[in-house]
C-alpha atoms as a PDB file:
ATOM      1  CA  UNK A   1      68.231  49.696 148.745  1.00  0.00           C
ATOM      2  CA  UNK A   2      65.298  47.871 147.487  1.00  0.00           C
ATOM      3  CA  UNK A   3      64.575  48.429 143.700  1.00  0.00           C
ATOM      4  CA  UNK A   4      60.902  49.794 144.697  1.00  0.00           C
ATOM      5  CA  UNK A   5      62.445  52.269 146.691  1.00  0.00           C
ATOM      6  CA  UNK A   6      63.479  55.798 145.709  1.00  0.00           C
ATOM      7  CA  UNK A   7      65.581  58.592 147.043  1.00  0.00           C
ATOM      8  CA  UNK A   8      64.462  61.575 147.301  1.00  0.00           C
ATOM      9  CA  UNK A   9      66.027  63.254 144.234  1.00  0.00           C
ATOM     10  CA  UNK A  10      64.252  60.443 142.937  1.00  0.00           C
ATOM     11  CA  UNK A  11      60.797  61.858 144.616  1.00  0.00           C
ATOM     12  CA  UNK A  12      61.475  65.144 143.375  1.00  0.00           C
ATOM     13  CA  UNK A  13      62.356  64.125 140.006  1.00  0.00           C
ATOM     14  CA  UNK A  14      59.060  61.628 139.605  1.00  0.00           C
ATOM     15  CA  UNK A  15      56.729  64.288 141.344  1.00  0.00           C
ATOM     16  CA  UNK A  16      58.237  66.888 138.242  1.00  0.00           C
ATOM     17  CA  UNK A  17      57.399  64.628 135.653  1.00  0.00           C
ATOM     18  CA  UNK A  18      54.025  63.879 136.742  1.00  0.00           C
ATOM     19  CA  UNK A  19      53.365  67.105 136.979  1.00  0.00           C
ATOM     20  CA  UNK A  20      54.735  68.276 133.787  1.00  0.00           C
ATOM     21  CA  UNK A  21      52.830  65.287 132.159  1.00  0.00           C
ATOM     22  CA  UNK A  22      49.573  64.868 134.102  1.00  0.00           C
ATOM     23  CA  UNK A  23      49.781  68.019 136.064  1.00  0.00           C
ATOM     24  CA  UNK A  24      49.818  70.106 133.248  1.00  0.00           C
ATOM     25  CA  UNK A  25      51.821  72.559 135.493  1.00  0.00           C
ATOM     26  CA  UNK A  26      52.577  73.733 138.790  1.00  0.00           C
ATOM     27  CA  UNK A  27      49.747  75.315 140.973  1.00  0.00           C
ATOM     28  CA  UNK A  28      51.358  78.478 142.058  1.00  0.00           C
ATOM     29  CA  UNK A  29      53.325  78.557 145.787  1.00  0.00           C
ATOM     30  CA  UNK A  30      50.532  79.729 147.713  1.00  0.00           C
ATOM     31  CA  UNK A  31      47.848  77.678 145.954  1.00  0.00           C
ATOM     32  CA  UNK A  32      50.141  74.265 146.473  1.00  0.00           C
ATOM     33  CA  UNK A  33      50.410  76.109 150.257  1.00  0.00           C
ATOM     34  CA  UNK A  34      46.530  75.936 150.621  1.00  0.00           C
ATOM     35  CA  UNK A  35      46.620  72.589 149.408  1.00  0.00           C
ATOM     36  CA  UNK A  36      49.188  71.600 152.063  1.00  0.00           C
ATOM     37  CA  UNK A  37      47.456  72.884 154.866  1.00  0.00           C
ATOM     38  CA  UNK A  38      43.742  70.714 153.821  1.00  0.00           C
ATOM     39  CA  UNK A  39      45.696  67.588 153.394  1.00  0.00           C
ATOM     40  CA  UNK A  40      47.703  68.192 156.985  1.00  0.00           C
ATOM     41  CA  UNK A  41      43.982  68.900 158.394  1.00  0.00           C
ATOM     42  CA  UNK A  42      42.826  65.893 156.535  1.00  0.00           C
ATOM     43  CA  UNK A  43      45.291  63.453 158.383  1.00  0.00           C
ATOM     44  CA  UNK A  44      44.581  65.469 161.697  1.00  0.00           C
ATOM     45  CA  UNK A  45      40.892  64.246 161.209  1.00  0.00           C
ATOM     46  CA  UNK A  46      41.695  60.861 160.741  1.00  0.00           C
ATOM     47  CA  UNK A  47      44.401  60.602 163.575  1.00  0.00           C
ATOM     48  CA  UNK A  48      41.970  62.536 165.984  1.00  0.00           C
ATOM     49  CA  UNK A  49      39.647  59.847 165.013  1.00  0.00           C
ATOM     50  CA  UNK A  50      42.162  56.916 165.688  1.00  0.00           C
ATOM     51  CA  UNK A  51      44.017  58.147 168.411  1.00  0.00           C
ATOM     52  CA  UNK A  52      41.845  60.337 170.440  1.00  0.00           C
ATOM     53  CA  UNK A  53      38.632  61.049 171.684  1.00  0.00           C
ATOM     54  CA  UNK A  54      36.160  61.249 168.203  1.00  0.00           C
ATOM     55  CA  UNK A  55      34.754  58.202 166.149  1.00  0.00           C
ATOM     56  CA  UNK A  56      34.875  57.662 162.938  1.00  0.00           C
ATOM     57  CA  UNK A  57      32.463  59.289 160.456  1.00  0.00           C
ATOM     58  CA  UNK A  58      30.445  57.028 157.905  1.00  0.00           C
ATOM     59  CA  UNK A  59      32.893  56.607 155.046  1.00  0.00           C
ATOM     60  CA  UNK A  60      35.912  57.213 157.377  1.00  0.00           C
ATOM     61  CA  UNK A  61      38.627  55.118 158.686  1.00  0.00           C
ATOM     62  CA  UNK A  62      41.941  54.551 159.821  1.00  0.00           C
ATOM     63  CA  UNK A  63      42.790  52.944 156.592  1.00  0.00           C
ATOM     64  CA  UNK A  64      42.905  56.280 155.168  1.00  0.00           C
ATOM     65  CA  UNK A  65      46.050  57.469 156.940  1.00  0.00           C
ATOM     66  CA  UNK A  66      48.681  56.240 154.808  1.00  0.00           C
ATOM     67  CA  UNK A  67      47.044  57.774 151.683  1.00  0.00           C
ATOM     68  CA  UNK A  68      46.984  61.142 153.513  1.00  0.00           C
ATOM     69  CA  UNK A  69      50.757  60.894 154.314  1.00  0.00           C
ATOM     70  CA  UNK A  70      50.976  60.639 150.989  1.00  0.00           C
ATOM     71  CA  UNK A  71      49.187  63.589 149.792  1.00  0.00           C
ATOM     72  CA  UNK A  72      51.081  66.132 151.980  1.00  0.00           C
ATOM     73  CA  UNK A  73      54.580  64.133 150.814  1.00  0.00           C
ATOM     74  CA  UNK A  74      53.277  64.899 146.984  1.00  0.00           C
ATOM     75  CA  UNK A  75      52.733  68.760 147.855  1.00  0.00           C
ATOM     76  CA  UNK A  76      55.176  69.291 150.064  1.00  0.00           C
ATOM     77  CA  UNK A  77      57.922  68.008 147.425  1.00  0.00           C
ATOM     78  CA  UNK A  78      55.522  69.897 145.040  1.00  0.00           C
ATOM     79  CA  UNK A  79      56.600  73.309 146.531  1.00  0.00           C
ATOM     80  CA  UNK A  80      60.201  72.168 147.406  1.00  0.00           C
ATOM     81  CA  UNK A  81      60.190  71.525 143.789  1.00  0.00           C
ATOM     82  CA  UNK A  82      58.999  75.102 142.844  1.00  0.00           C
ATOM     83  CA  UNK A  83      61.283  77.072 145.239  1.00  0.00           C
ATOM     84  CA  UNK A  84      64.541  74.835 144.024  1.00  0.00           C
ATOM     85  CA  UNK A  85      64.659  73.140 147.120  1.00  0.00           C
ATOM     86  CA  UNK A  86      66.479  69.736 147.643  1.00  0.00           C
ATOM     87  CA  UNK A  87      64.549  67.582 149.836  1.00  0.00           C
ATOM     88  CA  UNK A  88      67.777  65.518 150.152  1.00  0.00           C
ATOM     89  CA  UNK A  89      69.902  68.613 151.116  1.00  0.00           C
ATOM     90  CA  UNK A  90      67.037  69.579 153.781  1.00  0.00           C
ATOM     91  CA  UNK A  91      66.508  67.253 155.524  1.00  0.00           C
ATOM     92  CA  UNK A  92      70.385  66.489 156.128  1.00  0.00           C
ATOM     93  CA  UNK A  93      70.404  69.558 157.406  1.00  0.00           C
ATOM     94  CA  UNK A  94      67.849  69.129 159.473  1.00  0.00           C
ATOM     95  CA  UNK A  95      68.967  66.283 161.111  1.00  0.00           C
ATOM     96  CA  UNK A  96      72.144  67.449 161.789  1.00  0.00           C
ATOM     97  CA  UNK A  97      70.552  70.808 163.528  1.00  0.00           C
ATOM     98  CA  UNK A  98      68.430  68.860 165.411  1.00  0.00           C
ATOM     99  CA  UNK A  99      71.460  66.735 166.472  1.00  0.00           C
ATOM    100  CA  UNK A 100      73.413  69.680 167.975  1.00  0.00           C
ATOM    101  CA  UNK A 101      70.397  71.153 169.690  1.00  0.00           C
ATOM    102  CA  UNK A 102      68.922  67.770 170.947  1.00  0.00           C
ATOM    103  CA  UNK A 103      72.227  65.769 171.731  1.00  0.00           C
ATOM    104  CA  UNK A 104      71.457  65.331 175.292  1.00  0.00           C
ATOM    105  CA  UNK A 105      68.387  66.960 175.686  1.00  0.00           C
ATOM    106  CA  UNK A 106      66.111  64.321 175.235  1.00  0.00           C
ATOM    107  CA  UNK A 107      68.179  61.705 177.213  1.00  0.00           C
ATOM    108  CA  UNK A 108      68.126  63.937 180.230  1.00  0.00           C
ATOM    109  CA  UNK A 109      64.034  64.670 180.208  1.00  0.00           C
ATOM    110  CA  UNK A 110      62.635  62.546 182.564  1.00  0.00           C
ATOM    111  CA  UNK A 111      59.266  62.832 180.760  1.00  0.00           C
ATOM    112  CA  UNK A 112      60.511  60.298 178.330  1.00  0.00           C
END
């Protein structure tokens, strides 16, 4: 792993401190919820913008994207962090449910 990178019990851990340091504290579950939602419509904006049918507003542009990733990672580990959720232990066991569900369902979809 490269030294810049972090795990995410690392995430978790970093996004704490901030908060407990910057952030003062926590905005409560359904506040940090809110706030999850505007940054997901946020990056919907933008990729609407990018990938589909809209143009870009004055001010706007695709550069933005990565930032907004960012912002819903940040409050998404915000709340994992505030329901005593590991990210790590999530999204193995996501993976592995989507596994047994999707094992050949994809390869047999001639869609794809």
């Amino acid at each position: 792993m490269d030294q810049n990178e972090i795990t995410l019990n690392q995430l978790q851990n970093e996004v704490n401190d901030w908060i407990q340091t910057i952030g003062v504290r926590y905005f409560s579950e359904l506040t940090n919820l809110a706030i999850l939602v505007e940054e997901v419509g946020e990056l919907s904006r933008l990729m609407a913008r990018k990938y589909g049918d809209q143009s870009f507003k004055s001010g706007e542009s695709a550069e933005q994207i990565p930032s907004e990733i960012g912002d819903i990672l940040f409050v998404l580990t915000c709340l994992a962090n505030q329901m005593g959720i590991s990210l790590q232990d999530v999204i193995k066991s996501t993976i592995q449910k989507n596994t047994n569900r999707d094992l050949n369902r994809h390869k047999n979809n001639p869609k794809l």
